[in-house]
PDB file of N, CA and C in Angstrom:
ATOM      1  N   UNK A   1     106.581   4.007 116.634  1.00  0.00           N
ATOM      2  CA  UNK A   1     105.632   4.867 115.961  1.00  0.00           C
ATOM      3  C   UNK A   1     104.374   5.041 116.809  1.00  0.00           C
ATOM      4  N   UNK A   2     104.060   4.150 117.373  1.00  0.00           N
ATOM      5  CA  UNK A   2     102.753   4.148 118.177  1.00  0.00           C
ATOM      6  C   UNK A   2     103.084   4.895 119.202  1.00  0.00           C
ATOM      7  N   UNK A   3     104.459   4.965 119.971  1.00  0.00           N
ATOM      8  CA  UNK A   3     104.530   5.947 121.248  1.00  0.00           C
ATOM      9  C   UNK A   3     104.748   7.560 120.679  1.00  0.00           C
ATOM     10  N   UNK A   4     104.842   7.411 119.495  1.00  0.00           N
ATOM     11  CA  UNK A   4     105.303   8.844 119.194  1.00  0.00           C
ATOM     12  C   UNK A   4     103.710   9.454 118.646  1.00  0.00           C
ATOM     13  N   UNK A   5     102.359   8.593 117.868  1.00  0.00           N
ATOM     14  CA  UNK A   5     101.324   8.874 117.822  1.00  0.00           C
ATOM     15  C   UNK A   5     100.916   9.323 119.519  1.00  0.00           C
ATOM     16  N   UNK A   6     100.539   8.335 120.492  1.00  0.00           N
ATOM     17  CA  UNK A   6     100.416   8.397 121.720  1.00  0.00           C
ATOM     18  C   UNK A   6     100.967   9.933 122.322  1.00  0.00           C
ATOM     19  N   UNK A   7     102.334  10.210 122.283  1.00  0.00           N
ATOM     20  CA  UNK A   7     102.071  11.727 122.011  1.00  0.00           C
ATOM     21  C   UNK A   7     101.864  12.683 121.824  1.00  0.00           C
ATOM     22  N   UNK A   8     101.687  12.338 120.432  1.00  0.00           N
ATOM     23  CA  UNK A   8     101.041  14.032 119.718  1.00  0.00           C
ATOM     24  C   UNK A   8     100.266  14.038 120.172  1.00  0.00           C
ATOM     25  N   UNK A   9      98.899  13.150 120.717  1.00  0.00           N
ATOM     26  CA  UNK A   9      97.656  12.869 121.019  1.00  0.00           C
ATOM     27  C   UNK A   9      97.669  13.656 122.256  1.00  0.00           C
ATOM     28  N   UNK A  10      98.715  13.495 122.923  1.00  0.00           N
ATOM     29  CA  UNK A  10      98.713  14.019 124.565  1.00  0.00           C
ATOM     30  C   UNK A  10      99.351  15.479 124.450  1.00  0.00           C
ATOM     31  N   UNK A  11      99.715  15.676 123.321  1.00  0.00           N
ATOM     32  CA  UNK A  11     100.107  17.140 123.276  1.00  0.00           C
ATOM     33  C   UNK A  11      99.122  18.182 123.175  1.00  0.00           C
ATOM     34  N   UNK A  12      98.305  17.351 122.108  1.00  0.00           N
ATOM     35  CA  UNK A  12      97.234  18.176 121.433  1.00  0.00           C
ATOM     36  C   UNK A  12      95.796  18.318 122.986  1.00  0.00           C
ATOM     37  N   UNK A  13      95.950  17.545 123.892  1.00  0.00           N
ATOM     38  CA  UNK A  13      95.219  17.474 124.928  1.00  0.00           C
ATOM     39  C   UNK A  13      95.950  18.562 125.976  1.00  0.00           C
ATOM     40  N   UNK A  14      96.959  18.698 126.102  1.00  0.00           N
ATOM     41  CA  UNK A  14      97.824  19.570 127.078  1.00  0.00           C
ATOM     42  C   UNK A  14      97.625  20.958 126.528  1.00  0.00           C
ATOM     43  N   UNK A  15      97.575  21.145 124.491  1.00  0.00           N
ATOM     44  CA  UNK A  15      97.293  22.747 124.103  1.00  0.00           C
ATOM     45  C   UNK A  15      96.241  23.267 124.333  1.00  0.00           C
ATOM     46  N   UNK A  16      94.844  22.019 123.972  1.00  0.00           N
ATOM     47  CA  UNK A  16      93.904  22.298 124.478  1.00  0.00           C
ATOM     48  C   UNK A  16      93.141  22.940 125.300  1.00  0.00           C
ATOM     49  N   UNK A  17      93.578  22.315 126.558  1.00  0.00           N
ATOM     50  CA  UNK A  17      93.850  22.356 128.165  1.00  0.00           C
ATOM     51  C   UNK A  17      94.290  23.947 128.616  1.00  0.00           C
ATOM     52  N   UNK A  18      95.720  24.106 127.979  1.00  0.00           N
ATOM     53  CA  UNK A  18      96.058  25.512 128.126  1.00  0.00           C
ATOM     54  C   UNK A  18      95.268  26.534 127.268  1.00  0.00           C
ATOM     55  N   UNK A  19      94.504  25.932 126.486  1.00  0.00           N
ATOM     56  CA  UNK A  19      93.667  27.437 125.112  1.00  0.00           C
ATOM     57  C   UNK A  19      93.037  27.981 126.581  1.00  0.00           C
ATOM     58  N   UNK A  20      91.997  26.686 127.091  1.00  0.00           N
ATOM     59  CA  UNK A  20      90.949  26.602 127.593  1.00  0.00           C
ATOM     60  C   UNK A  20      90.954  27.519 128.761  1.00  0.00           C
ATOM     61  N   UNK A  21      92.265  27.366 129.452  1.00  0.00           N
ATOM     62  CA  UNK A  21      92.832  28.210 130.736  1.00  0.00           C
ATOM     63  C   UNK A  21      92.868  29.669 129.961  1.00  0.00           C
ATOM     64  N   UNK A  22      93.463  29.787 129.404  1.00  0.00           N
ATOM     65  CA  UNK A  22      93.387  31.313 128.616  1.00  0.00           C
ATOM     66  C   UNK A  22      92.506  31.919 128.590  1.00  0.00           C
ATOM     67  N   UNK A  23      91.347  30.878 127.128  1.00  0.00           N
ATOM     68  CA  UNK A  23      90.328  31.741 127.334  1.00  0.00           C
ATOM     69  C   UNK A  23      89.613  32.328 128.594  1.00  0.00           C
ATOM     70  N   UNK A  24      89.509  31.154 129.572  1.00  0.00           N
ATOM     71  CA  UNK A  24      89.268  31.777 130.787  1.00  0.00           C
ATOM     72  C   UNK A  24      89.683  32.966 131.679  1.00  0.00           C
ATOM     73  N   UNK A  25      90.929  33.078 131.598  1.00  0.00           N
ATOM     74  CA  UNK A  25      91.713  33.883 131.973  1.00  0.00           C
ATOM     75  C   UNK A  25      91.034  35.388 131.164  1.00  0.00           C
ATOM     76  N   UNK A  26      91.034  35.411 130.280  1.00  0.00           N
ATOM     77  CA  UNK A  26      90.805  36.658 129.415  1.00  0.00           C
ATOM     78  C   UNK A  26      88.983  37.348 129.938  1.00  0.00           C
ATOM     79  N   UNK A  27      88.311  36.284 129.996  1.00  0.00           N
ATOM     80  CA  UNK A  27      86.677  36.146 129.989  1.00  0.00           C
ATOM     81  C   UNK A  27      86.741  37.184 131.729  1.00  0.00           C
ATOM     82  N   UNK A  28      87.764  36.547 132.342  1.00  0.00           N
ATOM     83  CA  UNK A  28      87.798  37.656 133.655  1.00  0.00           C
ATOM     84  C   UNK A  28      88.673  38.737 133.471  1.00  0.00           C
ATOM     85  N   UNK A  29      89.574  38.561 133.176  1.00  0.00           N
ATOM     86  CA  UNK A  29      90.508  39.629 132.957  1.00  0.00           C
ATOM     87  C   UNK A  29      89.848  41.287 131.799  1.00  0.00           C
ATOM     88  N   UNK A  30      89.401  40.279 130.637  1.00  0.00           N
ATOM     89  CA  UNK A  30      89.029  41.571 129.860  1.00  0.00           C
ATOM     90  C   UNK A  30      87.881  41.547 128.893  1.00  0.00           C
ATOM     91  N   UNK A  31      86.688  40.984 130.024  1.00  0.00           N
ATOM     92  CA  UNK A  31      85.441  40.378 129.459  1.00  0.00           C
ATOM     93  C   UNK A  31      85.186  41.348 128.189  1.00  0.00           C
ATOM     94  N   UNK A  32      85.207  43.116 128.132  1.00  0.00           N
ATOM     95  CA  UNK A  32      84.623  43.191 127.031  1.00  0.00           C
ATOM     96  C   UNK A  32      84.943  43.155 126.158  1.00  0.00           C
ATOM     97  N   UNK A  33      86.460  42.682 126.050  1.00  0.00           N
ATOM     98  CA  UNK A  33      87.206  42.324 124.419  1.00  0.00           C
ATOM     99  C   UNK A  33      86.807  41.328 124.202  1.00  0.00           C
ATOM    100  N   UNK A  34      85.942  40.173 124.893  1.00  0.00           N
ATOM    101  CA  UNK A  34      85.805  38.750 124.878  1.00  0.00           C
ATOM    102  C   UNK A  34      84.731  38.951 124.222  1.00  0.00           C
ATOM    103  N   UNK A  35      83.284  39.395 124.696  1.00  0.00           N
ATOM    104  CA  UNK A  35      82.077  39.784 124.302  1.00  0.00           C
ATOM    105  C   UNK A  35      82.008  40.663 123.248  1.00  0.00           C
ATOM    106  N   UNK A  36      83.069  41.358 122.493  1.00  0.00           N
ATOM    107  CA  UNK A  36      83.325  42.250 120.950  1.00  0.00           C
ATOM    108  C   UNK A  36      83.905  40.879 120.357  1.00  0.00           C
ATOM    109  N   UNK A  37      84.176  39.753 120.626  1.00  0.00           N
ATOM    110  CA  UNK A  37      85.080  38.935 119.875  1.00  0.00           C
ATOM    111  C   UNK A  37      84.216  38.073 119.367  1.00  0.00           C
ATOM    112  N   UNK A  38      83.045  37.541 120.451  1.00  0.00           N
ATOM    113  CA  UNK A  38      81.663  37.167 120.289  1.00  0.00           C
ATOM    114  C   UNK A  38      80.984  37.562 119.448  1.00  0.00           C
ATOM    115  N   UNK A  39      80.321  38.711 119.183  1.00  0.00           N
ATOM    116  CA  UNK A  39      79.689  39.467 118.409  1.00  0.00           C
ATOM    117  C   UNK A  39      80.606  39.620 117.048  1.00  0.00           C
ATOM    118  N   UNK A  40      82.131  39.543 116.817  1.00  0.00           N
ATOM    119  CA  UNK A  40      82.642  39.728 115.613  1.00  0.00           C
ATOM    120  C   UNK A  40      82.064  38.496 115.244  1.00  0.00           C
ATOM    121  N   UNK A  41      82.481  37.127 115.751  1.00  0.00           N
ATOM    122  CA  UNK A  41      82.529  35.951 114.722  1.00  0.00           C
ATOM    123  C   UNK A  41      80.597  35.578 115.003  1.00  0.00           C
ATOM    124  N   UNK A  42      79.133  36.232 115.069  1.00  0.00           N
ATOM    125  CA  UNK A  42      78.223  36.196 115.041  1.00  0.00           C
ATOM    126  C   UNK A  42      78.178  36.763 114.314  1.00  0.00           C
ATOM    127  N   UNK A  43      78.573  38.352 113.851  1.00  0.00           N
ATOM    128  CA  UNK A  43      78.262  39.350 112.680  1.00  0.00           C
ATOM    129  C   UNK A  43      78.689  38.164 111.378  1.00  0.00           C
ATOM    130  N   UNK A  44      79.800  37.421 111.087  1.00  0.00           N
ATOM    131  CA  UNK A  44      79.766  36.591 110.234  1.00  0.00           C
ATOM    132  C   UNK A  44      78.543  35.454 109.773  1.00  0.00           C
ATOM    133  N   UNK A  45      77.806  35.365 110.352  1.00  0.00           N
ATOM    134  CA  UNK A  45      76.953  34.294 110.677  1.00  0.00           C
ATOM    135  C   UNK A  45      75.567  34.856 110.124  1.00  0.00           C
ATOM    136  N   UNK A  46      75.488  36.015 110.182  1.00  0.00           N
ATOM    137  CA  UNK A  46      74.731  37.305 109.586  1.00  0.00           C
ATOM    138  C   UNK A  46      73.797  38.175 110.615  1.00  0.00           C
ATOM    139  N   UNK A  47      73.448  37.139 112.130  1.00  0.00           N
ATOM    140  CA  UNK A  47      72.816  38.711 112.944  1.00  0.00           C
ATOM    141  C   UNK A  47      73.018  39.597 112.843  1.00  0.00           C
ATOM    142  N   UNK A  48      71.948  41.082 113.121  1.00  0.00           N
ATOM    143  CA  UNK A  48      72.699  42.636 113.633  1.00  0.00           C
ATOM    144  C   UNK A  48      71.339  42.453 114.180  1.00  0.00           C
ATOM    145  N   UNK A  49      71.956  44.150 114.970  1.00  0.00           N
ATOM    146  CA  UNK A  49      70.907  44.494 115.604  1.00  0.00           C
ATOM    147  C   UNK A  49      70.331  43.857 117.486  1.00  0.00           C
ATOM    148  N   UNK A  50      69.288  43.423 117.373  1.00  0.00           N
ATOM    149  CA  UNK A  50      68.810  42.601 118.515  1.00  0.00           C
ATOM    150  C   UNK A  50      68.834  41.268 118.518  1.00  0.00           C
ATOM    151  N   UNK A  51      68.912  40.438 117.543  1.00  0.00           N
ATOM    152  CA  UNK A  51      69.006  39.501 117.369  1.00  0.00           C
ATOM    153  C   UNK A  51      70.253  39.262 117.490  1.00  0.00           C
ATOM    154  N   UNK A  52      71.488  39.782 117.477  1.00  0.00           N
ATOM    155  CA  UNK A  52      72.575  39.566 117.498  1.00  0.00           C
ATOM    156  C   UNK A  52      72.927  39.448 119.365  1.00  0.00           C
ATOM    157  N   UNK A  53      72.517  40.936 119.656  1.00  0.00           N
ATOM    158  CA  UNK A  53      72.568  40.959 120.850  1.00  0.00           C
ATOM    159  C   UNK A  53      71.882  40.030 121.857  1.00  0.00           C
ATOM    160  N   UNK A  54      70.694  39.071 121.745  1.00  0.00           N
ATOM    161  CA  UNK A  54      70.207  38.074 122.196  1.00  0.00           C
ATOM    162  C   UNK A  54      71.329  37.029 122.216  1.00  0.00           C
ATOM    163  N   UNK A  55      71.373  36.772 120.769  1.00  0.00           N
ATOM    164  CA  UNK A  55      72.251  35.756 120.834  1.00  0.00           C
ATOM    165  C   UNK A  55      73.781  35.640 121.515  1.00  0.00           C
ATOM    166  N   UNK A  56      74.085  36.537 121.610  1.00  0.00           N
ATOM    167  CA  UNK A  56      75.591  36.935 122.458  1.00  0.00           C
ATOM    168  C   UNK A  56      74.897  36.580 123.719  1.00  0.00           C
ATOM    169  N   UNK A  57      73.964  37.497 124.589  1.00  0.00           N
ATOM    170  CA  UNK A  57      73.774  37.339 125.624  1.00  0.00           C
ATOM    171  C   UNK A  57      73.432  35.834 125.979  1.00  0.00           C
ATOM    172  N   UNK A  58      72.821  35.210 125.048  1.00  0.00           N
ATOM    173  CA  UNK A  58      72.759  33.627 125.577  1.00  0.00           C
ATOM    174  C   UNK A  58      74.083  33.605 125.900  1.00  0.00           C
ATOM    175  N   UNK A  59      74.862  33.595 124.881  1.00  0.00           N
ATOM    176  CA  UNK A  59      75.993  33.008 124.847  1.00  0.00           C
ATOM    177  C   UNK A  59      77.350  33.314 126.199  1.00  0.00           C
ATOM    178  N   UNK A  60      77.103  34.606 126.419  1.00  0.00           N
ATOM    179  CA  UNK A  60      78.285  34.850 127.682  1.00  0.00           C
ATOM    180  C   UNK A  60      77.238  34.794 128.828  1.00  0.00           C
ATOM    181  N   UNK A  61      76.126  34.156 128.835  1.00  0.00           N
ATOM    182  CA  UNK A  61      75.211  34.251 129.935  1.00  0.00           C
ATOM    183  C   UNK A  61      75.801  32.923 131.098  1.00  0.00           C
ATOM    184  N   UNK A  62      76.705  32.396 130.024  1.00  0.00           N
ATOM    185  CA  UNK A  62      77.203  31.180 131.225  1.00  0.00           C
ATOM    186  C   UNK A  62      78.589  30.645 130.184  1.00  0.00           C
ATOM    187  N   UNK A  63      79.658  30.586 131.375  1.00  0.00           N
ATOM    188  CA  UNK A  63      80.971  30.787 130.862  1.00  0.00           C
ATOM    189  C   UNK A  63      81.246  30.086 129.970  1.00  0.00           C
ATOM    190  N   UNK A  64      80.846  28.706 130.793  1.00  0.00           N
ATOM    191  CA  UNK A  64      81.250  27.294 129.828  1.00  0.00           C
ATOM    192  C   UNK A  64      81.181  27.470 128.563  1.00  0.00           C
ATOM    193  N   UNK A  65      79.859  27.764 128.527  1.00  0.00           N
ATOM    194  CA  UNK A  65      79.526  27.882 127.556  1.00  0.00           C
ATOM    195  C   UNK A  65      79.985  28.769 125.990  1.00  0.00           C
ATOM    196  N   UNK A  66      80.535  30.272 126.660  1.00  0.00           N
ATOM    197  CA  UNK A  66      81.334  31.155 126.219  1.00  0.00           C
ATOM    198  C   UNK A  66      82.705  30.336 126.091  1.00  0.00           C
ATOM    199  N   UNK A  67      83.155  30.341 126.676  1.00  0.00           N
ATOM    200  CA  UNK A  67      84.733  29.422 126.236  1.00  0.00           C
ATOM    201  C   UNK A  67      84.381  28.451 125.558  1.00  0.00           C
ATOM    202  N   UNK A  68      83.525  27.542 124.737  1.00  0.00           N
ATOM    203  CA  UNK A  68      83.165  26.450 124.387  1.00  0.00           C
ATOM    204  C   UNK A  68      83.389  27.473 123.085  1.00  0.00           C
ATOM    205  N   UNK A  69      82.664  28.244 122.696  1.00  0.00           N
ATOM    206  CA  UNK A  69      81.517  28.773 121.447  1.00  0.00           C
ATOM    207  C   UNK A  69      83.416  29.640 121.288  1.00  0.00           C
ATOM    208  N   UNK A  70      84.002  30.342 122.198  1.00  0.00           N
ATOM    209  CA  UNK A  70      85.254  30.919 121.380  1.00  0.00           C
ATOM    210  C   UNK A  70      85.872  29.604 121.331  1.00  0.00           C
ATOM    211  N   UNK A  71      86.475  28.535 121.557  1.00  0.00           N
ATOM    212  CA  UNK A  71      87.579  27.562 121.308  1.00  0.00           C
ATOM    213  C   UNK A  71      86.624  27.327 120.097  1.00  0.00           C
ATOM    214  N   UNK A  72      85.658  27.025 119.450  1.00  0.00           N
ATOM    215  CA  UNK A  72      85.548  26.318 118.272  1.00  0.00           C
ATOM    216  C   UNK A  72      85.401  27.436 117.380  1.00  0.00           C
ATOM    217  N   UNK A  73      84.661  28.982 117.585  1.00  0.00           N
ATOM    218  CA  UNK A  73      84.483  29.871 116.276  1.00  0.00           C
ATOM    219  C   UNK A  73      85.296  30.861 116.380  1.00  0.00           C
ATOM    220  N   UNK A  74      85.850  31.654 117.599  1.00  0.00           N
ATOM    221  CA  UNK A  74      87.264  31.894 117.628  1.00  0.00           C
ATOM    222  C   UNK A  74      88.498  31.391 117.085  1.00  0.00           C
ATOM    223  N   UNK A  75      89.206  30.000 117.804  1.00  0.00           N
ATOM    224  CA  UNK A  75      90.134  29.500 117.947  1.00  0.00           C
ATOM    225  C   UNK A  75      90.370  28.464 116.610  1.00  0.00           C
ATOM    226  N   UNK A  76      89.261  28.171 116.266  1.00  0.00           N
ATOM    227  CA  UNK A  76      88.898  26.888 115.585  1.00  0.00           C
ATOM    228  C   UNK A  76      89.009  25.444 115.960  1.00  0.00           C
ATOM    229  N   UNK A  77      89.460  25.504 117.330  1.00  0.00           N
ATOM    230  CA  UNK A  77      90.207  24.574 117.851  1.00  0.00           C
ATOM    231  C   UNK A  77      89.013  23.294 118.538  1.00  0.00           C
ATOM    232  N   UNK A  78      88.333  22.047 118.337  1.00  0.00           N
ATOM    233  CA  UNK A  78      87.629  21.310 119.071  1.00  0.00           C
ATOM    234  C   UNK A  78      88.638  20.494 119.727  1.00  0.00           C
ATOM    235  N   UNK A  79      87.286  20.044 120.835  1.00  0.00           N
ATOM    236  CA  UNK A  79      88.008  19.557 121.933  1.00  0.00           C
ATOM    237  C   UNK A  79      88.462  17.957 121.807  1.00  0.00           C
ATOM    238  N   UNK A  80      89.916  17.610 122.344  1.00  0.00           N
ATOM    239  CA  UNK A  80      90.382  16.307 121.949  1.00  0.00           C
ATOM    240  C   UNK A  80      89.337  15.422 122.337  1.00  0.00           C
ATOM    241  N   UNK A  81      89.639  14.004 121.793  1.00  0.00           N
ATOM    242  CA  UNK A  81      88.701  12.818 122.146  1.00  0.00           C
ATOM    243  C   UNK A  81      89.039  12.034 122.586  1.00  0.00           C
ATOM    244  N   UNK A  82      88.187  12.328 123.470  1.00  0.00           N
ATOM    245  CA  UNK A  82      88.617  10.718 124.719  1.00  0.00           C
ATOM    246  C   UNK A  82      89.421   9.249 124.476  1.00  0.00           C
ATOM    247  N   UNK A  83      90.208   9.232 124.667  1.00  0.00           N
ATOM    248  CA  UNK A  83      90.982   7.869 124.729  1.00  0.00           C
ATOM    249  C   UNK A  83      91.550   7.853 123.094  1.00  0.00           C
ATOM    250  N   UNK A  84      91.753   8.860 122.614  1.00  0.00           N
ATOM    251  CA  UNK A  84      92.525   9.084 121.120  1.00  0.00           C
ATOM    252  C   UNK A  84      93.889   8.416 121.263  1.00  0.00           C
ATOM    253  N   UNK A  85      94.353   8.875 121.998  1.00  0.00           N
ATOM    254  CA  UNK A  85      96.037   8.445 122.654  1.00  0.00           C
ATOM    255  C   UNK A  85      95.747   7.227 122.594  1.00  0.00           C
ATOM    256  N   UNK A  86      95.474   6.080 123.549  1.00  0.00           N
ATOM    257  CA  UNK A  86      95.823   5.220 123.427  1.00  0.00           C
ATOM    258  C   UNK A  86      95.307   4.207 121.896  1.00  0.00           C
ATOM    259  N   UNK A  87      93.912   4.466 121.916  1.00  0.00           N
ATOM    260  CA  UNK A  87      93.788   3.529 120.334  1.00  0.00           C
ATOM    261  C   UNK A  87      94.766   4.310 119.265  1.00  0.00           C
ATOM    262  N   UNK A  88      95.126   5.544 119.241  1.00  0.00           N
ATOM    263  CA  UNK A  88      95.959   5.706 118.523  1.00  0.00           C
ATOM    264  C   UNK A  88      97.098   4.899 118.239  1.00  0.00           C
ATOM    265  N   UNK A  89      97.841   5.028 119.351  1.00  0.00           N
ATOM    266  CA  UNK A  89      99.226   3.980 119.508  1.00  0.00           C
ATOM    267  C   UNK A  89      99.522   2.980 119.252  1.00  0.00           C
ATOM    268  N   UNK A  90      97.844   2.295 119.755  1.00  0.00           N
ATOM    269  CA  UNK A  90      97.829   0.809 119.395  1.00  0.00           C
ATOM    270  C   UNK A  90      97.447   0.312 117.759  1.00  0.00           C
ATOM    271  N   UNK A  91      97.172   1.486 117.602  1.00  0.00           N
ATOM    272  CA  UNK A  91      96.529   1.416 115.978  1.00  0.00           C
ATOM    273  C   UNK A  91      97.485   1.194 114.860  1.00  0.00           C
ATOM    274  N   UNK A  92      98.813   2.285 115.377  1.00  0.00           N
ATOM    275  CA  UNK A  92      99.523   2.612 114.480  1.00  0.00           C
ATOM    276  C   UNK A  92     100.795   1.683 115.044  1.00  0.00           C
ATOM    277  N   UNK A  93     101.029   1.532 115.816  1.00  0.00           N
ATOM    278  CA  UNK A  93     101.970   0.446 116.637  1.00  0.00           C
ATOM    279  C   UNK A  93     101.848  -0.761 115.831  1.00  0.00           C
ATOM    280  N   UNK A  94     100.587  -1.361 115.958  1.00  0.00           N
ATOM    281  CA  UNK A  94      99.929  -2.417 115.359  1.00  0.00           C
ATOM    282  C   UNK A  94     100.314  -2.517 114.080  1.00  0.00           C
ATOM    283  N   UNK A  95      99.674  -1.464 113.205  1.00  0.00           N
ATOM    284  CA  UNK A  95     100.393  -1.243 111.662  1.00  0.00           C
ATOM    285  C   UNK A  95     101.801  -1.706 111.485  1.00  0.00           C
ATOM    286  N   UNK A  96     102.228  -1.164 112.342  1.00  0.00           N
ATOM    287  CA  UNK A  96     103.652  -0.555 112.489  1.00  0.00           C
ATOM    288  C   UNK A  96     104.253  -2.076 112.147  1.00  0.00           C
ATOM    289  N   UNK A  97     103.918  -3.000 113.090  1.00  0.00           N
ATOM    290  CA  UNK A  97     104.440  -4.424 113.557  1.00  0.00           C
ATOM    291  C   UNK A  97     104.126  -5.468 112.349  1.00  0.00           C
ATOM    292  N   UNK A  98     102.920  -5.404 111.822  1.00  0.00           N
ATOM    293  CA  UNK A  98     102.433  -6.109 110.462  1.00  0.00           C
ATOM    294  C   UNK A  98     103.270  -5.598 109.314  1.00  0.00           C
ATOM    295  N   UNK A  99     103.286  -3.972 109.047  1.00  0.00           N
ATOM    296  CA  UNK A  99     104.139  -4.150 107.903  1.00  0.00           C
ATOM    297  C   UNK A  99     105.590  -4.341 108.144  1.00  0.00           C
ATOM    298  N   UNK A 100     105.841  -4.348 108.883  1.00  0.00           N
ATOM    299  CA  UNK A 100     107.526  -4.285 109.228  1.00  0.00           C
ATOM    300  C   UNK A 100     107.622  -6.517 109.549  1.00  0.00           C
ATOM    301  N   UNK A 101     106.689  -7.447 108.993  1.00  0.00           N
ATOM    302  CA  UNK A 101     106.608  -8.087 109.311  1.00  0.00           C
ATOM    303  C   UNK A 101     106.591  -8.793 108.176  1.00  0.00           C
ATOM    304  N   UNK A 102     105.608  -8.356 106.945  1.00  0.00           N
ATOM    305  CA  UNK A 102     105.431  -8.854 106.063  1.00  0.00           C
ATOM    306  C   UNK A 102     106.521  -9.277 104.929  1.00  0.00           C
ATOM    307  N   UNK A 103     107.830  -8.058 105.080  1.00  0.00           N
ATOM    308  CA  UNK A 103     108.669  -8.793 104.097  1.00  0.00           C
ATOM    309  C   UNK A 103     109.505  -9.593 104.789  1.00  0.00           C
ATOM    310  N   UNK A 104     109.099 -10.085 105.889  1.00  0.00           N
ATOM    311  CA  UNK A 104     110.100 -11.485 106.439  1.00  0.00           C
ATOM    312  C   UNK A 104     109.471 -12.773 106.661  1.00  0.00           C
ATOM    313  N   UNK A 105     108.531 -12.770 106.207  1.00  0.00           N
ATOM    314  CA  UNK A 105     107.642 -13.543 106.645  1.00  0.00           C
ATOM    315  C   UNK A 105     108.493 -15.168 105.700  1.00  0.00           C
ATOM    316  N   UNK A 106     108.480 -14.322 104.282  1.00  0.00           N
ATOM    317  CA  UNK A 106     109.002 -15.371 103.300  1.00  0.00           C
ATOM    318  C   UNK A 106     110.613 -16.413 104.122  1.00  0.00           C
ATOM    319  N   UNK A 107     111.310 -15.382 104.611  1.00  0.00           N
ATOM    320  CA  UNK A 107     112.508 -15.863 105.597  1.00  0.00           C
ATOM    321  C   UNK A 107     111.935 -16.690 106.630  1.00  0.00           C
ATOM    322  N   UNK A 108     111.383 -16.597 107.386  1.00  0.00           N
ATOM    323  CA  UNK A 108     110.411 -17.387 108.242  1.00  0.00           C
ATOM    324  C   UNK A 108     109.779 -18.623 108.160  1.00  0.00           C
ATOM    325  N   UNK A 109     109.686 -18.298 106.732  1.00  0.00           N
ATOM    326  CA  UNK A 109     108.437 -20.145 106.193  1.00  0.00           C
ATOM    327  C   UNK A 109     109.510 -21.038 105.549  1.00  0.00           C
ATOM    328  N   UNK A 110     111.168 -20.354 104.864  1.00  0.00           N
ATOM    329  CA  UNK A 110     111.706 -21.194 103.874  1.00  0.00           C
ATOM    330  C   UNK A 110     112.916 -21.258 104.636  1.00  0.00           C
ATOM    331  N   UNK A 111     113.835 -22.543 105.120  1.00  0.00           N
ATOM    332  CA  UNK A 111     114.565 -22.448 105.244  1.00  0.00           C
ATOM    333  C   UNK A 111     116.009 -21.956 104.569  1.00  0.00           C
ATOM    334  N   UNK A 112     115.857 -21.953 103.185  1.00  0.00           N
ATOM    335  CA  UNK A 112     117.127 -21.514 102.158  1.00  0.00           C
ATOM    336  C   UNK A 112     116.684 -19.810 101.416  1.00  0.00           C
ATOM    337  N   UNK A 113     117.786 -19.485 102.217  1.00  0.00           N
ATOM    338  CA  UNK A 113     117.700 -17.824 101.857  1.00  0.00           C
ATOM    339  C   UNK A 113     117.432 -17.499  99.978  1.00  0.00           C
ATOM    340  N   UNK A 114     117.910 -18.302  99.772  1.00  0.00           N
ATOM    341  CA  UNK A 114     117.806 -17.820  97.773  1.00  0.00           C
ATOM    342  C   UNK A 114     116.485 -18.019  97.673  1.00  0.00           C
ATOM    343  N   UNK A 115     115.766 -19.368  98.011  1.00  0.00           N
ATOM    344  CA  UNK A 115     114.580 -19.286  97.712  1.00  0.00           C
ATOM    345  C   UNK A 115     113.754 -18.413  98.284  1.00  0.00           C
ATOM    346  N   UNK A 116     113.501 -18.153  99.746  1.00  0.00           N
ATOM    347  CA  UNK A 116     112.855 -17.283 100.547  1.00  0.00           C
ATOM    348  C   UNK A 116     112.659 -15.766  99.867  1.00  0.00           C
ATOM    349  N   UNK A 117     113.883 -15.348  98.886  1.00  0.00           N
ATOM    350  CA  UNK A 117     114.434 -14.128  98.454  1.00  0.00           C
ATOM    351  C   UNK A 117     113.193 -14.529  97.111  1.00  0.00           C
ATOM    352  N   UNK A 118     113.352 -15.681  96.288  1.00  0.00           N
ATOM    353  CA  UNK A 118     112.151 -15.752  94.810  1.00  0.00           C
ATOM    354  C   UNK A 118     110.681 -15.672  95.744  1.00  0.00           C
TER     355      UNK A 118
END
């Protein structure tokens, strides 16, 4: 169970990874659908006008930053967390080993199976 948590963890870091390449990809490829996509999920937020347009321009004024602001109000998607994978694994591994432990424990302490079983 813990290697299969340890996974998903590394999956969800690999989709990530690829949003991130995308968005990039698009930001050169077809900046002004990127910068209308900007301004859609700001019009939600309630700017118009100049104030809107300020705020966009912060915003595609530096890429990172633009791919940051679409992966979370675009995409919805935040970015994985550091070392999730492994405390994951060990977390649920761990679990994993205690409960799968506890109903033998009684077999363990009693030598005669009938009693071990009361």
């Amino acid at each position: 169970m813990g290697l299969r948590d340890y996974l998903a963890a590394q999956t969800d870091i690999e989709h990530f990874d690829a949003e991130v390449a995308r968005e990039r990809r698009e930001i050169a490829d077809v900046p002004g659908r990127e910068v209308a996509e900007v301004e859609s999920v700001l019009r939600g937020y309630g700017p118009l006008g100049e104030p809107l347009v300020r705020v966009r321009r912060a915003i595609t004024a530096d890429r990172d930053r633009w791919v940051e602001f679409l992966m979370r109000f675009e995409r919805g998607i935040e970015g994985p967390v550091p070392r999730r994978a492994l405390t994951s694994a060990f977390t649920i591994g761990g679990a994993s080993i205690v409960g799968g432990l506890m109903p033998l424990v009684p077999y363990m302490l009693v030598q005669v199976v009938a009693d071990a079983m009361m």
